[in-house]
Protein backbone atom coordinates (compact mmCIF):
# COMPACT_ATOMS: atom_id res chain seq x y z
CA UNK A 1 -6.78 -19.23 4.66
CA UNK A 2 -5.90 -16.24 2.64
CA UNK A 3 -7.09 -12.90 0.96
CA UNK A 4 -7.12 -13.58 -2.90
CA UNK A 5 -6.82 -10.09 -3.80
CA UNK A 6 -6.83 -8.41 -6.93
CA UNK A 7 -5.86 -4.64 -7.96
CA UNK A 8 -7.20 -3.18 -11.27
CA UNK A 9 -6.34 -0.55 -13.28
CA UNK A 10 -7.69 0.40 -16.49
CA UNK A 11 -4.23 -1.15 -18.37
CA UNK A 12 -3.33 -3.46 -16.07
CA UNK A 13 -3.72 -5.97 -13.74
CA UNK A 14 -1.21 -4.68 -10.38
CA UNK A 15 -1.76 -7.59 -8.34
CA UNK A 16 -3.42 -10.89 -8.47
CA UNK A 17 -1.92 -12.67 -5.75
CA UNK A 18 -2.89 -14.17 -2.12
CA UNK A 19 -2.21 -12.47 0.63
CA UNK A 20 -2.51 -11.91 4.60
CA UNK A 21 -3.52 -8.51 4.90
CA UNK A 22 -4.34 -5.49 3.61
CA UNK A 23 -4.61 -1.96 4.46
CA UNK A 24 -6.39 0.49 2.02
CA UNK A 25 -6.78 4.06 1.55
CA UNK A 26 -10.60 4.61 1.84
CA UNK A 27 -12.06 7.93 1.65
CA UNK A 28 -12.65 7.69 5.46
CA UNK A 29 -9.52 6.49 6.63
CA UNK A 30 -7.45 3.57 6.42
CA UNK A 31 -9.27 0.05 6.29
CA UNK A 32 -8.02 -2.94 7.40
CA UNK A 33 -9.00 -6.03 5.81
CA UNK A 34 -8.38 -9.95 7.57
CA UNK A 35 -9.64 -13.00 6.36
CA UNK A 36 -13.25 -13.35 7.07
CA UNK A 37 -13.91 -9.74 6.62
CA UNK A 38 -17.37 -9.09 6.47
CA UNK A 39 -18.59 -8.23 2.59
CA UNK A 40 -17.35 -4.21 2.02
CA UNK A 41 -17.82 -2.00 -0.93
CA UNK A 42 -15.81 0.84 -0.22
CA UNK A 43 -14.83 4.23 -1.89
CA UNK A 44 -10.79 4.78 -2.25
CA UNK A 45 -8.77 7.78 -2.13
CA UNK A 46 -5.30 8.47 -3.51
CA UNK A 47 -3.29 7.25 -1.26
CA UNK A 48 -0.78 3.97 -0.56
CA UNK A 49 -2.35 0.46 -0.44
CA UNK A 50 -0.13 -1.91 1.90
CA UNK A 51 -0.30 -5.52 1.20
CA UNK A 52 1.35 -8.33 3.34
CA UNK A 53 2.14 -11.96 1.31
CA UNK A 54 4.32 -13.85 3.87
CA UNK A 55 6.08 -11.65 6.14
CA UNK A 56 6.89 -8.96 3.52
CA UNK A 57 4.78 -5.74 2.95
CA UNK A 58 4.36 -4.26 -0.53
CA UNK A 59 3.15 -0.93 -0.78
CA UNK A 60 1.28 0.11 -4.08
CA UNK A 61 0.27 3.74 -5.11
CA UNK A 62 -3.93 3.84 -6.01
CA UNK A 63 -5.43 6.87 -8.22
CA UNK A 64 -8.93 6.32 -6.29
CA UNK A 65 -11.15 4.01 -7.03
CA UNK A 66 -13.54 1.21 -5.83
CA UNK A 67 -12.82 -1.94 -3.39
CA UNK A 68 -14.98 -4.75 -2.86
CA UNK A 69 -14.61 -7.20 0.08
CA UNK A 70 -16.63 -11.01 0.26
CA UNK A 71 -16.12 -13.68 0.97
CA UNK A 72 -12.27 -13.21 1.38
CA UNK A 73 -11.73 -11.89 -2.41
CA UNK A 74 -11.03 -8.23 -2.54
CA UNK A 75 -11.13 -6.70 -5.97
CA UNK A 76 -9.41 -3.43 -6.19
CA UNK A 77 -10.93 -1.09 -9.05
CA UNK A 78 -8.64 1.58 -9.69
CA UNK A 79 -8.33 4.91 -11.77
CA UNK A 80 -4.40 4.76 -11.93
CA UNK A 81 -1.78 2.19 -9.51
CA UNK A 82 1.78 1.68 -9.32
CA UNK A 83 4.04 -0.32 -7.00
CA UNK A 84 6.29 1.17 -4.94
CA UNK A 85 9.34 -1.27 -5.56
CA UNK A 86 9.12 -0.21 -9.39
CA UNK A 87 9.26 3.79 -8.70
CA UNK A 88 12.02 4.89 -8.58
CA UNK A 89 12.39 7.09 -5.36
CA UNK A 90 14.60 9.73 -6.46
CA UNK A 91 12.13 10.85 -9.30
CA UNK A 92 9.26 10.45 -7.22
CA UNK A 93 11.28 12.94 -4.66
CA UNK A 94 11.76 15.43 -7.73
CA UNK A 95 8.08 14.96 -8.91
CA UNK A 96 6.61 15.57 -5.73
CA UNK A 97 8.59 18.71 -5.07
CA UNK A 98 7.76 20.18 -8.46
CA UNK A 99 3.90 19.20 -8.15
CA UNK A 100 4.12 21.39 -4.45
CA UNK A 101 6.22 23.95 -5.92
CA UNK A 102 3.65 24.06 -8.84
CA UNK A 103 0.78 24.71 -6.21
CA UNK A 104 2.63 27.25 -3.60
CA UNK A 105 2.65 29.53 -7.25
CA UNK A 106 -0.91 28.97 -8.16
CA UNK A 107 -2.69 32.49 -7.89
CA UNK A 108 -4.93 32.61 -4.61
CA UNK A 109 -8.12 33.56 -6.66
CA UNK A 110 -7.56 30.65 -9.33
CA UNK A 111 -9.55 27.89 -7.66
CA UNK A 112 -9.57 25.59 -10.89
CA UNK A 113 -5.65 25.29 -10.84
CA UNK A 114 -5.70 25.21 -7.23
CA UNK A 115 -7.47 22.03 -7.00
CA UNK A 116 -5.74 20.46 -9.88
CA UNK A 117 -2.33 21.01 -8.38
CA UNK A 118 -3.60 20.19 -4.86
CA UNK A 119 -4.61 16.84 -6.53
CA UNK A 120 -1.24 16.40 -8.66
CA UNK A 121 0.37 16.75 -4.77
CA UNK A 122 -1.86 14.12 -3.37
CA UNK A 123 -0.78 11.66 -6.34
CA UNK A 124 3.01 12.24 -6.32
CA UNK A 125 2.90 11.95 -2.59
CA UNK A 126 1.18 8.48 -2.86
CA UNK A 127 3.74 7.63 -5.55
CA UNK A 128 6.29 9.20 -3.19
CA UNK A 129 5.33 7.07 -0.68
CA UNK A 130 4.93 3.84 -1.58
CA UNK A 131 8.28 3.96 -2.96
CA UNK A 132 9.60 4.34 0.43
CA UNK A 133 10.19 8.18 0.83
CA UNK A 134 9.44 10.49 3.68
CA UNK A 135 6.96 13.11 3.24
CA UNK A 136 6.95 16.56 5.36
CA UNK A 137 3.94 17.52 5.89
């Protein structure tokens, strides 16, 4: 028996396929999800969703969301996703240096663009990442 899981975003559908296993980003960590996981509602973070169909992992940015676990369906609710095998890795490379450039010359005292560029880095490292690029930390 499989996972039939599903990942939404607001102008697409990502996936809607079976599949083994899953790891997501929650807000507390990553979460593992089997067959016969017991019934979840979970927050997500930005971060890289992994999910294995056969032997094969895809990896898929989320934008945060929502993620619902029963009865093995999981239904992904997301703000924003993109799979990594259609971003392209040398953009996401250039993007995610420019979004951590852009925050090493926010102004210490400027919280507001502090915390949007220390968000923008959190995305284009997801994006960064489930393209398949390594990310210093």
């Amino acid at each position: 028996m499989a996972l039939n899981v599903r990942v939404i975003a607001p102008d697409k559908a990502v996936w809607d396929d079976a599949a083994e296993e899953l790891i997501l980003p929650s807000t507390t960590g990553q979460l593992g999800i089997l067959t016969g996981h017991a019934p979840l509602l979970t927050a997500l973070d930005v971060g890289v969703m992994r999910v294995r169909a056969g032997k094969d992992w895809l990896a898929i940015a989320l934008m945060g969301g929502f993620a619902e676990v029963e009865d093995n369906q999981v239904t992904v609710l997301v703000n924003g996703a993109e799979r990594g095998d259609q971003i392209d890795r040398t953009t996401a490379q250039k993007e995610f240096d420019a979004a951590k450039a852009e925050l090493n010359a926010v102004k210490a005292d400027d919280r507001s663009a502090k915390i949007q560029a220390e968000q923008r880095v959190k995305r284009m490292r997801a994006r960064l990442q489930a393209a398949g690029g390594m990310v210093a930390i």
